[in-house]
Protein backbone atom coordinates (compact mmCIF):
# COMPACT_ATOMS: atom_id res chain seq x y z
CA UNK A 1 4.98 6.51 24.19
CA UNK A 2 2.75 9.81 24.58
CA UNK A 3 -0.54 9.90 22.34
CA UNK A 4 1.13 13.26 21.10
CA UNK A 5 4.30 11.31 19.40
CA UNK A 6 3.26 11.02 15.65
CA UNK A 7 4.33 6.63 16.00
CA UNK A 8 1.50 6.17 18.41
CA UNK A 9 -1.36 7.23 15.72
CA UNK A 10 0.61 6.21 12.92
CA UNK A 11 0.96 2.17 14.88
CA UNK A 12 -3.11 2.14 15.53
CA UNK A 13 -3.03 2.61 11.82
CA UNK A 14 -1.24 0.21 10.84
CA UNK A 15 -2.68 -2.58 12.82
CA UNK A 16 -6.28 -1.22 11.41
CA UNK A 17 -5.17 -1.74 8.11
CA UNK A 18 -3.70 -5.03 8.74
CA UNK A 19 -5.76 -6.73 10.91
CA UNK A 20 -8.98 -6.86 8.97
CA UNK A 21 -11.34 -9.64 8.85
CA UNK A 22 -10.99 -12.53 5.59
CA UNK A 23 -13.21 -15.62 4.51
CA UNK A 24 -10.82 -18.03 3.16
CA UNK A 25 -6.75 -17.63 1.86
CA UNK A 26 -6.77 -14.05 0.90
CA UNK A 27 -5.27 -14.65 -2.63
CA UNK A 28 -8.42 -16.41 -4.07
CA UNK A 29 -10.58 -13.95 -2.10
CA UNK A 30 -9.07 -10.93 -3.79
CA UNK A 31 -9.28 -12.83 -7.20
CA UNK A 32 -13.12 -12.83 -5.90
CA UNK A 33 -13.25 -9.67 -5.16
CA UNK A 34 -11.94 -8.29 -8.06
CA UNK A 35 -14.20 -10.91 -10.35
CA UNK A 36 -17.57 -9.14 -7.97
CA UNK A 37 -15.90 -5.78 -8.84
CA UNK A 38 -15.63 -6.42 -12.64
CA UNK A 39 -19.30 -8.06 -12.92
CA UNK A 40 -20.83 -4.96 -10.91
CA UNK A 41 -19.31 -2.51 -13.13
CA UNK A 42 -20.51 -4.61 -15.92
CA UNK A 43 -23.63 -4.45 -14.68
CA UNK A 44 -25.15 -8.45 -15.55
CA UNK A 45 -23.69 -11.51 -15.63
CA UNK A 46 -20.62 -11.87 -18.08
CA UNK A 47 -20.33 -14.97 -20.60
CA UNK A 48 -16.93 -14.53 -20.80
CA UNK A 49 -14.03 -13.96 -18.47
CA UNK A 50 -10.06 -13.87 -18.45
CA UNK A 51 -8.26 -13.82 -14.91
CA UNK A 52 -4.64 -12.30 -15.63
CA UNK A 53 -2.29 -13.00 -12.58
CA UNK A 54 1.31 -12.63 -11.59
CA UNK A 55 3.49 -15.63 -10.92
CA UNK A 56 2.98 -15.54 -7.06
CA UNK A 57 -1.08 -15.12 -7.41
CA UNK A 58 -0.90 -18.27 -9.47
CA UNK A 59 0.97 -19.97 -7.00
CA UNK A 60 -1.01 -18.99 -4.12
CA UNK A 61 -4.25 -19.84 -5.48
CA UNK A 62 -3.88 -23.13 -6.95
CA UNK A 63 -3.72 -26.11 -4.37
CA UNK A 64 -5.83 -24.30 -1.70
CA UNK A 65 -9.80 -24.64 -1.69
CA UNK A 66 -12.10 -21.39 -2.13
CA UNK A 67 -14.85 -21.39 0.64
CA UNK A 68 -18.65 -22.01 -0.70
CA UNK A 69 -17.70 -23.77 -3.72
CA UNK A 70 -17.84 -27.29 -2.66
CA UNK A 71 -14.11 -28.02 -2.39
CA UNK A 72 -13.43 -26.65 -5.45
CA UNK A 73 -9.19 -24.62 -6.16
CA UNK A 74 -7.89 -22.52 -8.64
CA UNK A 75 -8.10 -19.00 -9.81
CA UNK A 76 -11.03 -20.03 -12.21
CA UNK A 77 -13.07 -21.12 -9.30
CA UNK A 78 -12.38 -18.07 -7.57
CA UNK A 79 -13.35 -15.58 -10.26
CA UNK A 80 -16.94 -17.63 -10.81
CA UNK A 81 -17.63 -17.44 -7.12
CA UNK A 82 -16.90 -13.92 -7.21
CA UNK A 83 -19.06 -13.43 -10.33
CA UNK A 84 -21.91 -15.84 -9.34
CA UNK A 85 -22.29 -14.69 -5.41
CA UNK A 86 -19.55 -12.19 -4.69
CA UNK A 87 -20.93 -8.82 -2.41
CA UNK A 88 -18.16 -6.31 -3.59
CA UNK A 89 -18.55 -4.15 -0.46
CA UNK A 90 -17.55 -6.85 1.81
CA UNK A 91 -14.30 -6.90 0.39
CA UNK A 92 -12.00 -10.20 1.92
CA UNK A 93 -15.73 -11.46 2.93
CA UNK A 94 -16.65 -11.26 -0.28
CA UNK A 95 -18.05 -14.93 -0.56
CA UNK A 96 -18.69 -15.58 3.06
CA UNK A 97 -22.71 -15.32 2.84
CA UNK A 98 -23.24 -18.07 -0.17
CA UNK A 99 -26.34 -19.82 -0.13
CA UNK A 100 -26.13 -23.76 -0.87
CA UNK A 101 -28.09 -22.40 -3.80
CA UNK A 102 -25.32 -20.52 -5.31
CA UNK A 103 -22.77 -22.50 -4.81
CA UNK A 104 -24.79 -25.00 -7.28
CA UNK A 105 -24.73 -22.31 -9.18
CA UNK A 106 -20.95 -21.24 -9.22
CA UNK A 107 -20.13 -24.82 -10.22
CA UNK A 108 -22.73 -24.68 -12.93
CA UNK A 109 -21.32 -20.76 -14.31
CA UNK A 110 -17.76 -22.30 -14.60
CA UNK A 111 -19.08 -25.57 -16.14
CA UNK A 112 -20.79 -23.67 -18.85
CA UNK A 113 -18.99 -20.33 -19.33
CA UNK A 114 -15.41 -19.49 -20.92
CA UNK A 115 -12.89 -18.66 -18.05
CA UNK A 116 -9.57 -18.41 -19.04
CA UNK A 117 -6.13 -17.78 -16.85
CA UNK A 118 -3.12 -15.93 -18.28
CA UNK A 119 -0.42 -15.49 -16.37
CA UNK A 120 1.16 -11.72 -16.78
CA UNK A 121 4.66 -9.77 -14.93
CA UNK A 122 3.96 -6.22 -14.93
CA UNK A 123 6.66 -5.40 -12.15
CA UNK A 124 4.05 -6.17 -9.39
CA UNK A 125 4.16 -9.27 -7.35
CA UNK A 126 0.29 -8.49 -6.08
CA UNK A 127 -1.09 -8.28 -9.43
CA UNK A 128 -4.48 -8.92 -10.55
CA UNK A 129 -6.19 -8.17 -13.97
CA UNK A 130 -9.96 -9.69 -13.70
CA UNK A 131 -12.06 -9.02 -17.15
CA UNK A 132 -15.28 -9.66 -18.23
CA UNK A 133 -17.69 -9.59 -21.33
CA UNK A 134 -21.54 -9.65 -22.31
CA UNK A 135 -21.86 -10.06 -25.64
CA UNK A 136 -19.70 -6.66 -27.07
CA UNK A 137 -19.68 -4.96 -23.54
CA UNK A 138 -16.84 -5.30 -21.17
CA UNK A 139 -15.49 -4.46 -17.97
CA UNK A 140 -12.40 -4.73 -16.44
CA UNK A 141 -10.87 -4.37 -12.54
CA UNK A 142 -7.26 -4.47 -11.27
CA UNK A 143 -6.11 -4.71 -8.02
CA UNK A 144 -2.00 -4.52 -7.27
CA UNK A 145 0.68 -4.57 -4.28
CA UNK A 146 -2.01 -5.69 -1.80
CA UNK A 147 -5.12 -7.71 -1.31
CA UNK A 148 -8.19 -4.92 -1.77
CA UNK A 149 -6.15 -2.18 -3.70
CA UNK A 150 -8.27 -1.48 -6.96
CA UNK A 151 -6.15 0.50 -9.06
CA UNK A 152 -8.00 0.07 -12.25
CA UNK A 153 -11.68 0.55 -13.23
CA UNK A 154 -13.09 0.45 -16.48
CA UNK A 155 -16.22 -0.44 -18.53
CA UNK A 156 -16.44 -0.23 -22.62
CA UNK A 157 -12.77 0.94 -22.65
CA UNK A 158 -13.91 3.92 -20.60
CA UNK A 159 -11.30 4.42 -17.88
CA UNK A 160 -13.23 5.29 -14.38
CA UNK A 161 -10.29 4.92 -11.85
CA UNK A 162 -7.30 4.62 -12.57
CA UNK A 163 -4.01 5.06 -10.06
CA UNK A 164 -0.37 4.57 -11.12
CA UNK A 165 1.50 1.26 -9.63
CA UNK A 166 5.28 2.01 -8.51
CA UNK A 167 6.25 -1.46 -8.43
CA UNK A 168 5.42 -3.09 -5.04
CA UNK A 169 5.07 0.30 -3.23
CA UNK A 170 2.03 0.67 -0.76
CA UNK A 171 1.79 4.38 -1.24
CA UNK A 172 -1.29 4.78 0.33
CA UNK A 173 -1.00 2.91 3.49
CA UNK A 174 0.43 4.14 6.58
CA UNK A 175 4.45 4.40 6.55
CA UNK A 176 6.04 1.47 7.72
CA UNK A 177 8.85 2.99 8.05
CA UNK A 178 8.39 3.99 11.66
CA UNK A 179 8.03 1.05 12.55
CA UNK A 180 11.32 -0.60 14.56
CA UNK A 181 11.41 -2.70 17.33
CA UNK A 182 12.42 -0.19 20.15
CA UNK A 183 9.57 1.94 19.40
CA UNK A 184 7.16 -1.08 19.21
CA UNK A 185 8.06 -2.02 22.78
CA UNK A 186 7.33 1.12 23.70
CA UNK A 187 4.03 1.46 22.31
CA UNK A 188 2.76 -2.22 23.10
CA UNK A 189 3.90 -1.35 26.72
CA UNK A 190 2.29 2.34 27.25
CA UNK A 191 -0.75 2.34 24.35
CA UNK A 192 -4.13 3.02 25.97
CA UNK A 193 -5.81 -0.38 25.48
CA UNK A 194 -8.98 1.24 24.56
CA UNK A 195 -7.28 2.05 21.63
CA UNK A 196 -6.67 -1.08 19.91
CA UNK A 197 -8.81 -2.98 22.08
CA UNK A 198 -12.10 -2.75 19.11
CA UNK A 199 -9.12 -3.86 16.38
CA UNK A 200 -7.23 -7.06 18.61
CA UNK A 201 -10.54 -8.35 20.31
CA UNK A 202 -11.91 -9.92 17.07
CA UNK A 203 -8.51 -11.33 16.21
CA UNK A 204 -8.64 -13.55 19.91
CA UNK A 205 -12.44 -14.15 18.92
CA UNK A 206 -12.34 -15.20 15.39
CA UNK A 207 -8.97 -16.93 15.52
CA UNK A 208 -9.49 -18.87 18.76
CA UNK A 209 -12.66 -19.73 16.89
CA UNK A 210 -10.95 -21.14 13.47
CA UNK A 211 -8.50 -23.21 15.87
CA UNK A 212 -11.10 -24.80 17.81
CA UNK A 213 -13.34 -25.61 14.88
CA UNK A 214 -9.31 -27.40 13.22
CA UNK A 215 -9.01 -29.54 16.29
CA UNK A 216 -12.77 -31.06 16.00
CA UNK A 217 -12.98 -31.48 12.36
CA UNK A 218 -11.13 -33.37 10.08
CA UNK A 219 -9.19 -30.72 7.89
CA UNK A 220 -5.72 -31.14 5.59
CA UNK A 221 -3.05 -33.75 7.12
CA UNK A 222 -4.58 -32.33 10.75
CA UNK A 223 -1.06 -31.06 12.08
CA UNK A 224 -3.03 -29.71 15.55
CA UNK A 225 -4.63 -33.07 15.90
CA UNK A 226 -1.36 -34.76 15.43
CA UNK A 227 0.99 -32.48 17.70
CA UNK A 228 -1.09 -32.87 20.47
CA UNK A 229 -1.54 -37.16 19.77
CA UNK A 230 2.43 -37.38 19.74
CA UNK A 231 3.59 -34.62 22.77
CA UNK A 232 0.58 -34.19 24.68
CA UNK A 233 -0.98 -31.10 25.96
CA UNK A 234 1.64 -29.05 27.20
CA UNK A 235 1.05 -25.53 26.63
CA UNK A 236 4.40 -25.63 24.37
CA UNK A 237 2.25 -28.13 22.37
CA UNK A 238 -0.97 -26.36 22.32
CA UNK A 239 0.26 -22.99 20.95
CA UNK A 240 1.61 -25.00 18.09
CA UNK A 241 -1.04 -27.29 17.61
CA UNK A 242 -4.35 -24.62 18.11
CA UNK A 243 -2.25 -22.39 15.33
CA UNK A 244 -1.54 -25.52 13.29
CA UNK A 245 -5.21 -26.49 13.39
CA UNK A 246 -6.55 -22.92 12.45
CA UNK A 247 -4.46 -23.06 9.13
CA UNK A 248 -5.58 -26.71 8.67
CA UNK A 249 -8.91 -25.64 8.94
CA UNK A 250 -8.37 -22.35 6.81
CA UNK A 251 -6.70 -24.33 3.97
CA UNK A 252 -9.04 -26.62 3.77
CA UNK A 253 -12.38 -25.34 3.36
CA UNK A 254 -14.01 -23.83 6.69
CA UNK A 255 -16.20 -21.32 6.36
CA UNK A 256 -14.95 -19.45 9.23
CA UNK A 257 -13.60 -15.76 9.40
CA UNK A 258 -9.98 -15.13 10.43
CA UNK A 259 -8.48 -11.49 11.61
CA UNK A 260 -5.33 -11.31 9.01
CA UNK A 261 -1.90 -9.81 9.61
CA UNK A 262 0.37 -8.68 6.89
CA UNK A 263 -2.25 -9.11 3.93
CA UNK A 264 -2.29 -13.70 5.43
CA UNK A 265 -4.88 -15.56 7.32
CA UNK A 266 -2.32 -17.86 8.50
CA UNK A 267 0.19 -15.01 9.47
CA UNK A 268 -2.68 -13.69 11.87
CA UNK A 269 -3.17 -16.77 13.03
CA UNK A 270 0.23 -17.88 13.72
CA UNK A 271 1.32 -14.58 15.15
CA UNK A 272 -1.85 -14.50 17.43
CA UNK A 273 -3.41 -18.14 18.84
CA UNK A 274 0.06 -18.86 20.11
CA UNK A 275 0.12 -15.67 22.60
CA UNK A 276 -3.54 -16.23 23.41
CA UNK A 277 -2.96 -19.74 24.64
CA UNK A 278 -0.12 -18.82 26.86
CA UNK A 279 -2.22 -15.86 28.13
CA UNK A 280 -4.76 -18.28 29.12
CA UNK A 281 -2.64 -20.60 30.83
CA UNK A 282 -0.89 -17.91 32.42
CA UNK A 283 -4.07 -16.57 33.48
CA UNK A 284 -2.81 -12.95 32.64
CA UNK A 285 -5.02 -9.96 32.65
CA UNK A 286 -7.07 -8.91 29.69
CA UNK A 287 -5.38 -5.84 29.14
CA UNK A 288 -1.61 -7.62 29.63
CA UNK A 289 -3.01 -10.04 26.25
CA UNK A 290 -3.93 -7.02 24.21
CA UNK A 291 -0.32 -5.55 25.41
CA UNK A 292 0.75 -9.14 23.84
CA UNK A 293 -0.76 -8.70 20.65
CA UNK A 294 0.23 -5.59 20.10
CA UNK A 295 3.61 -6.77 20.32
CA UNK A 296 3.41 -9.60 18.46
CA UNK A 297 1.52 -8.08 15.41
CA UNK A 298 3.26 -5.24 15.12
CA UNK A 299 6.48 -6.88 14.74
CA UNK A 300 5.20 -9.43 12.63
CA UNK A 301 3.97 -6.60 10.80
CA UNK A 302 7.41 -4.78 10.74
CA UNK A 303 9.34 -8.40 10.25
CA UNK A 304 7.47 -9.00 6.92
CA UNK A 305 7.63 -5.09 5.30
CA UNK A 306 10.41 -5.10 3.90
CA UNK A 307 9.68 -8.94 2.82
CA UNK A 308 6.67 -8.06 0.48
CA UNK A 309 3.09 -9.07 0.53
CA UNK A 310 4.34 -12.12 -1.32
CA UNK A 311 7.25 -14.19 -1.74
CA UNK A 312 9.32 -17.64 -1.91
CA UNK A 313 9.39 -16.65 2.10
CA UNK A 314 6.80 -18.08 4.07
CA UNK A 315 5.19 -15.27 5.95
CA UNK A 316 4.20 -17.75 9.28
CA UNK A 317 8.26 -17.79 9.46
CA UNK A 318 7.62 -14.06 10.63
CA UNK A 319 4.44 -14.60 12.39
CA UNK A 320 6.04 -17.30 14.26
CA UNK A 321 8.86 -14.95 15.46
CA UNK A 322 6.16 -12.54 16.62
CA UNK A 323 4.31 -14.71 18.35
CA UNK A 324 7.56 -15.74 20.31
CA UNK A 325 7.67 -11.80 21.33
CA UNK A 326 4.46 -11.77 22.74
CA UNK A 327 5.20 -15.00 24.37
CA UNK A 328 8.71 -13.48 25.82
CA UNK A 329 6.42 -10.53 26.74
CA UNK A 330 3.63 -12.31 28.69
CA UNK A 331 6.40 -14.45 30.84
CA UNK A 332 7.92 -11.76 32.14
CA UNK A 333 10.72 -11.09 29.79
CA UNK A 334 12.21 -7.59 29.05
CA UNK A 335 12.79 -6.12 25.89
CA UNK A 336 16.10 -7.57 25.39
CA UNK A 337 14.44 -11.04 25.67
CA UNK A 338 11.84 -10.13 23.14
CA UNK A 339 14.43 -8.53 20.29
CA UNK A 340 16.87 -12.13 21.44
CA UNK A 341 13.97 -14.13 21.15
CA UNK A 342 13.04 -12.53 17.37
CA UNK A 343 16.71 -12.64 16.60
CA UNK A 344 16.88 -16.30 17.58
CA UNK A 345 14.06 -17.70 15.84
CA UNK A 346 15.03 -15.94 12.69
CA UNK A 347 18.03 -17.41 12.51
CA UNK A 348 16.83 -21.04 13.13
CA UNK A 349 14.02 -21.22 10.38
CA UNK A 350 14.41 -18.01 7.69
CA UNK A 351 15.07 -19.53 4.10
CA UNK A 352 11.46 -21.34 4.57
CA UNK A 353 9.83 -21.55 1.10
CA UNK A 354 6.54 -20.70 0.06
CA UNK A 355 4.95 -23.18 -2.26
CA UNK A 356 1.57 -21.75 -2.11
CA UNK A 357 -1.37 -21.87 0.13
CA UNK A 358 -2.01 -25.43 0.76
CA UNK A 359 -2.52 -28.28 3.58
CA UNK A 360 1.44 -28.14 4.56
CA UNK A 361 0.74 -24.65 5.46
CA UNK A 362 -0.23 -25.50 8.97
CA UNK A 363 2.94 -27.71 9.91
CA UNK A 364 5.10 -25.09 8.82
CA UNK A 365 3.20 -22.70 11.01
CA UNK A 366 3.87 -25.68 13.94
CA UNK A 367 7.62 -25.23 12.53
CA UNK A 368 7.34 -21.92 12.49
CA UNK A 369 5.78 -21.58 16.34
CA UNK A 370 7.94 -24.11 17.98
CA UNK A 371 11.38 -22.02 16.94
CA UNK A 372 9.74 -18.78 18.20
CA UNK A 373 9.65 -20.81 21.76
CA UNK A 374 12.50 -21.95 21.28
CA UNK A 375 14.24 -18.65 20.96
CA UNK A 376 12.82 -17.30 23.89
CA UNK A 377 14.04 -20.28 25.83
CA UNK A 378 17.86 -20.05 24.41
CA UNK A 379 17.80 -16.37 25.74
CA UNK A 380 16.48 -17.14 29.01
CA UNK A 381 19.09 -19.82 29.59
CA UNK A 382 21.72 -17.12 28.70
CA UNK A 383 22.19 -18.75 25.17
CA UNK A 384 21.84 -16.54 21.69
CA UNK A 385 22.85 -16.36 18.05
CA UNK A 386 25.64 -13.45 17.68
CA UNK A 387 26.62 -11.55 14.72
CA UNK A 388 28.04 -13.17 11.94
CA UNK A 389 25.90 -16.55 12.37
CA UNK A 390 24.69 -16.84 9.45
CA UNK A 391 23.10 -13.73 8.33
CA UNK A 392 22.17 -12.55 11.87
CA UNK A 393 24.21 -8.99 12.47
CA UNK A 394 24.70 -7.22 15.44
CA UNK A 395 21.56 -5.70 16.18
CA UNK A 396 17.84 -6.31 16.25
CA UNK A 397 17.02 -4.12 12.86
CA UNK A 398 20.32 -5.00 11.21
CA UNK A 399 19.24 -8.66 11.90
CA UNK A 400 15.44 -7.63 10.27
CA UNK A 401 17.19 -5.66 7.78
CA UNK A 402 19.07 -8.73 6.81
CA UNK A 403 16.20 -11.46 6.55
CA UNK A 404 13.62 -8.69 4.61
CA UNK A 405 16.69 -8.74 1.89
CA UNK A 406 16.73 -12.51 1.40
CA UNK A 407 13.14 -12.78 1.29
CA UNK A 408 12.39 -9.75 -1.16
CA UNK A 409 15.81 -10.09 -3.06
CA UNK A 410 17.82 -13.19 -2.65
CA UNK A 411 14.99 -15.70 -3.27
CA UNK A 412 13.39 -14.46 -6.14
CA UNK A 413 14.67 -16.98 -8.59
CA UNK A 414 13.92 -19.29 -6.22
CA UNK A 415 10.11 -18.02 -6.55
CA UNK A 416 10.32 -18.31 -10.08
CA UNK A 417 10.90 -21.98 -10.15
CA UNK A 418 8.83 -22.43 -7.18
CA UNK A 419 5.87 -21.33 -9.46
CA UNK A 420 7.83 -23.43 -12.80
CA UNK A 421 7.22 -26.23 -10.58
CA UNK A 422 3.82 -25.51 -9.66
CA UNK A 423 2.48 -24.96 -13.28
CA UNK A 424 4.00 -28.02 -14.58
CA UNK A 425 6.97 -26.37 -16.75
């Protein structure tokens, strides 16, 4: 792809707005954020606070464990860490520097102050309405359709931002819509590396990091831990269990960054430890791994558009799929074994719910993993899922086109009494 084709800016773009650094599972960071937001414009520390949320917030905070709190969950836990310690410029690292000091003190604001959840369905699934009072002042911060998109601003009913929500639309990101997989082959295979090298390199760093630090702890149900105690240390095993243990670890309470994809921790990790271990044991070139990870974000990236940030869906279903085209990629496979290998996956494990962020998180990853490999190894024993299995179609972006429906349409209901069952109703 030449620099001068309007898809080669337009892709560094999108992986610079997707693979950002996060402390912790992104929902209850943005709930942070948006609670450090709110208390800044409020200017002191509020005695009272009400955290509206849609459905799938709810659901994504509630069984997983906010960094620096002591192992505490829940959206209210979130907003007082926010409140209490929360540095609003460093957006999904909003609560990463904590001193021991203040996390006494979060537990000791939401011991002693009103915080109260609501849940709320505006026609957003991203939906966040975080406000705050002192006394007869208030303030109040929304953020919709993606993790750090403040739409609202105000402070004693006085409106100081305020940008109009179309639904789930992410008007003011890059277009996805170039995005498709012929193109991304291109790109991953003729992009200057210097070009994305400053946006993958802290991905390999950070998320190599998270999995390491999963394997010698004791974190969740310790899927890596198990994988690698029950098939050994093939490299088949390790790219599922190092990606495994990173969620584990993620879920669970480490105070480690991770490089996200797709607005998820665990979709970065899943659609980027896997490639990275293979690269090692491959002993491939530096600049034929960033070629990998290219690949393998950008089509997790284009696998979960049409999805939504959020859904009953589990994103590392995606992730995993991308990871098994950078895999495909680093073996030597063309791009008819990376679209096969995509195709084949899909088709194996779509229709994966998502219950939430949580411990399980990481063996569905290890699920999620083991069926990209798996679809790279049907293709390159001249095996493959043709159109009309299922809902795979003939064609790579039919196929995509086919799997973003069921996740974004054909399993909402299902995400409504996914969250039913959640809240207790």
């Amino acid at each position: 792809m030449e620099k001068t084709d309007k898809r080669y800016q337009a892709y560094i773009d999108i992986l610079r707005e997707e693979l950002i650094p996060a402390m912790g599972c992104t929902e209850p960071i943005a709930v942070a954020y948006a609670a450090a937001a709110a208390r800044n414009t409020l200017g002191e520390l509020p005695d009272k606070v009400l955290v509206e949320a849609s459905g799938s917030m709810i659901k994504n905070v509630k069984s997983v464990i906010v960094p620096n709190t002591d192992n505490m969950k829940g959206l209210e836990a979130a907003a007082a860490a926010g409140i209490v310690a929360g540095k609003q410029e460093k957006k999904l690292e909003v609560i990463a520097d904590v001193t021991p000091e203040q996390t006494k003190a979060i537990r000791a604001y939401l011991d002693q102050t009103d915080i109260k959840v609501r849940h709320v369905e505006n026609g957003v699934t991203f939906d966040i309405i975080l406000t705050v009072w002192k006394g007869e002042h208030s303030a109040q911060v929304r953020i919709a359709v993606f993790h750090t998109n403040i739409v609202h601003v105000e402070k004693d009913g006085e409106v100081l931002v305020d940008i109009p929500v179309h639904g789930d639309n992410e008007e003011t990101l890059t277009d996805r819509s170039l995005l498709d997989m012929e193109h991304i082959w291109d790109f991953a295979n003729t992009v200057d590396v210097e070009d994305v090298r400053s946006i993958l390199e802290p991905q390999i760093r950070c998320n190599m990091a998270i999995a390491e630090e999963g394997l010698r702890g004791s974190y969740g149900a310790n899927i890596g831990s198990v994988l690698l105690d029950m098939e050994g240390n093939d490299v088949r095993v390790r790219a599922k269990a190092y990606a495994a243990a990173g969620s584990d670890a993620r879920m669970n309470g480490c105070e480690q960054p991770v490089v996200i994809n797709s607005g998820s921790g665990n979709q970065g990790i899943t659609t980027s430890v896997p490639v990275i271990v293979y690269a090692q044991e491959l002993g491939v070139s530096d600049e034929k791994l960033l070629r990998a990870l290219t690949l393998s974000n950008l089509t997790t990236i284009h696998e979960k558009t049409p999805i939504g940030r959020l859904s009953a869906y589990c994103g590392a279903i995606s992730a995993g799929a991308g990871a098994g085209a950078g895999i495909a990629y680093l073996c030597g496979g063309d791009y008819d074994a990376v679209i096969h290998t995509v195709v084949n996956a899909l088709a194996v494990v779509s229709g994966v719910i998502c219950d939430g962020a949580k411990a399980s998180c990481a063996a569905k990853i290890a699920t999620a993993v083991e069926a990209g490999l798996l679809g790279y190894n049907m293709y390159i024993r001249g095996n493959q899922f043709r159109a009309g299995d299922g809902i795979v179609a003939k064609g790579v972006e039919n196929s995509l086109k086919n799997v973003g429906r069921l996740g974004r349409q054909g399993m909402k209901e299902t995400n409504n009494e996914i969250i039913d069952i959640m809240v207790g109703c």
